[in-house]
C-alpha atoms as a PDB file:
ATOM      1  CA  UNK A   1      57.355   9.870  -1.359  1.00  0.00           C
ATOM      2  CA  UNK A   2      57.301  13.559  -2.489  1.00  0.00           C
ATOM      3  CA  UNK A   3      54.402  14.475   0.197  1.00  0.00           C
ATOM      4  CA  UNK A   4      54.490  15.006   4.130  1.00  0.00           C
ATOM      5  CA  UNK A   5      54.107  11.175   4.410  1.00  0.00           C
ATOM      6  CA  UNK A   6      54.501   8.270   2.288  1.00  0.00           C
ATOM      7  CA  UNK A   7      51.157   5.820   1.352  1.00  0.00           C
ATOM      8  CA  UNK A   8      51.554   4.371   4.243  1.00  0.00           C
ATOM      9  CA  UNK A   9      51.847   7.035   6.665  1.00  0.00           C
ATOM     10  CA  UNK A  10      55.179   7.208   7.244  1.00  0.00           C
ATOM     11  CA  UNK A  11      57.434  10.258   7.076  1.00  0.00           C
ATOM     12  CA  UNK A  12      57.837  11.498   3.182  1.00  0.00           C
ATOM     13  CA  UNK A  13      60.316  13.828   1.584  1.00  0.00           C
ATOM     14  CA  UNK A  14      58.684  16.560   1.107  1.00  0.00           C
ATOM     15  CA  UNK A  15      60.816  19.383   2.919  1.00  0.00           C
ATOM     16  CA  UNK A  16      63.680  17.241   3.342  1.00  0.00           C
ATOM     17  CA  UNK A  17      64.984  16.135   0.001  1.00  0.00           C
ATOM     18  CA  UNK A  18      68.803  17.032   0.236  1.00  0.00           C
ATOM     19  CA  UNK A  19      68.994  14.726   3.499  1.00  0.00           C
ATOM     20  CA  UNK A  20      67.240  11.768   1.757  1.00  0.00           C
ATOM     21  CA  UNK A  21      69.105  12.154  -1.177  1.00  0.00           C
ATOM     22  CA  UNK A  22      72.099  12.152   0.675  1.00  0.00           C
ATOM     23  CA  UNK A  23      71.070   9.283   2.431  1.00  0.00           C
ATOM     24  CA  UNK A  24      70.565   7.232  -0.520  1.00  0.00           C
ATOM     25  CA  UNK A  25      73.858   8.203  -1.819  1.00  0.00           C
ATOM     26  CA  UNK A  26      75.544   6.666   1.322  1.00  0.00           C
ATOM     27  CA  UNK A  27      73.572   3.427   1.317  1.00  0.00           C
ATOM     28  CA  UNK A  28      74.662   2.873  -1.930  1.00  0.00           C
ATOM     29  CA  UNK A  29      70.772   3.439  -3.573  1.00  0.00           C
ATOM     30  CA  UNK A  30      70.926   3.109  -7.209  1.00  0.00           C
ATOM     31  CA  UNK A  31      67.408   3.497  -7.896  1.00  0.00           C
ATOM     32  CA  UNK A  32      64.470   6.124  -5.929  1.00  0.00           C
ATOM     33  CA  UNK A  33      60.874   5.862  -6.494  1.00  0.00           C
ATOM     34  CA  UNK A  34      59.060   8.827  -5.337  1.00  0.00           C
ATOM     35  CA  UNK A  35      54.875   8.649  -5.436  1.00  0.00           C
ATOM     36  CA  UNK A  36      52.864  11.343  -4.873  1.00  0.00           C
ATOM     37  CA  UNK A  37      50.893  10.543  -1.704  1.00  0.00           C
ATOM     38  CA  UNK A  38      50.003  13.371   0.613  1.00  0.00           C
ATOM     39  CA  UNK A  39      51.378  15.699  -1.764  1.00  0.00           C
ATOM     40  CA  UNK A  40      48.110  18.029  -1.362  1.00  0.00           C
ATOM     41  CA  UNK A  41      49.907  20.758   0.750  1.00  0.00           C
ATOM     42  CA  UNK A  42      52.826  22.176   2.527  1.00  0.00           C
ATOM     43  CA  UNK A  43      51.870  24.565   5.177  1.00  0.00           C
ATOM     44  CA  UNK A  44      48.781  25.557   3.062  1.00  0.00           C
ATOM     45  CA  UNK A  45      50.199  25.865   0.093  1.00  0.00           C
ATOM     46  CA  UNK A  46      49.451  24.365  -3.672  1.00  0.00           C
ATOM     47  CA  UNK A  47      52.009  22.050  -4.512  1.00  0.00           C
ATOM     48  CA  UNK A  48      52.890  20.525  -8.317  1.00  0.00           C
ATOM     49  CA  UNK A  49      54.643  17.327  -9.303  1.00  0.00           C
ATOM     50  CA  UNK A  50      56.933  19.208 -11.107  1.00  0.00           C
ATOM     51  CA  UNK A  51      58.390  21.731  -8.544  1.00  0.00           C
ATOM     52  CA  UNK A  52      58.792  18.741  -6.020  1.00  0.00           C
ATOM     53  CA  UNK A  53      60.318  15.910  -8.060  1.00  0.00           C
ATOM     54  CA  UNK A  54      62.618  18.822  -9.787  1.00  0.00           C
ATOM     55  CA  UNK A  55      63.475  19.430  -5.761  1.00  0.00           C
ATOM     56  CA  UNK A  56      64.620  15.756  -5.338  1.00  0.00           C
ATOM     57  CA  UNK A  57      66.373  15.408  -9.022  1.00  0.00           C
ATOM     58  CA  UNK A  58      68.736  18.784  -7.939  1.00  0.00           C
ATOM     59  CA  UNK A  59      69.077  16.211  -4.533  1.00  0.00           C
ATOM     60  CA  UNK A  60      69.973  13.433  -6.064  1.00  0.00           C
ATOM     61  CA  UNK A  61      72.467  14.949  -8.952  1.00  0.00           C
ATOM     62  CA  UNK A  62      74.382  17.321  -5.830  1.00  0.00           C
ATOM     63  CA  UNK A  63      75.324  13.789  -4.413  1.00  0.00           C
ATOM     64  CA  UNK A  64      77.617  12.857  -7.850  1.00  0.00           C
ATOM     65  CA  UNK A  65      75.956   9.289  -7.122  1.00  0.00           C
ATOM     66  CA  UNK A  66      74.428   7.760 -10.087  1.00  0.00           C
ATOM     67  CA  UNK A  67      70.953   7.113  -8.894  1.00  0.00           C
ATOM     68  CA  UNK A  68      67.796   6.903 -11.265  1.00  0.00           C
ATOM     69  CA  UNK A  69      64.960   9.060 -10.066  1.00  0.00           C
ATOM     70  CA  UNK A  70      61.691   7.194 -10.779  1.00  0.00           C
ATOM     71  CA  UNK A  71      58.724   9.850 -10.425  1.00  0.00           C
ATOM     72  CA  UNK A  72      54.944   8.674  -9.480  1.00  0.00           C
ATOM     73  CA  UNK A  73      52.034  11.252 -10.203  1.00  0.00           C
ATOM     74  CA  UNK A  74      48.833   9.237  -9.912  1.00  0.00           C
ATOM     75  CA  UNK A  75      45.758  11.269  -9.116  1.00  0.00           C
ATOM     76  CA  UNK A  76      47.235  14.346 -10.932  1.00  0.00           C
ATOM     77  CA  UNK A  77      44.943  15.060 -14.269  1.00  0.00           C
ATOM     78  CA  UNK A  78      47.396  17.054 -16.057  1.00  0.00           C
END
């Protein structure tokens, strides 16, 4: 999840993309969808779909693992 925590509450990458990304790369992920639960704020601040999942893309690509990025932005109007 982009956010603080995932839909169900559970830690999310927001803030610690290049470790999950790395992650995913060693377990041999080929395939990361990312929804944008809790993705309201980060330390007070106005976050936007396309700042985050751009975050996790750069991630995912500085790995060299081929791993499909599969981005989530229900709730967002535009």
């Amino acid at each position: 999840c982009a956010g603080e925590y995932t839909c169900q509450l559970q830690p999310g990458s927001l803030g610690h993309e290049e470790t999950d990304a790395k992650s995913y790369a060693k377990w041999g992920v080929d395939m990361v969808k990312e929804d944008w639960c809790y993705s309201t704020g980060f330390f007070n601040k106005t976050l936007h779909p396309k700042e985050l999942y751009t975050r996790m893309s750069k991630a995912i690509a500085a790995t060299g693992s081929k791993i499909q990025l599969n981005m989530c932005v229900w709730g967002i109007d535009s």
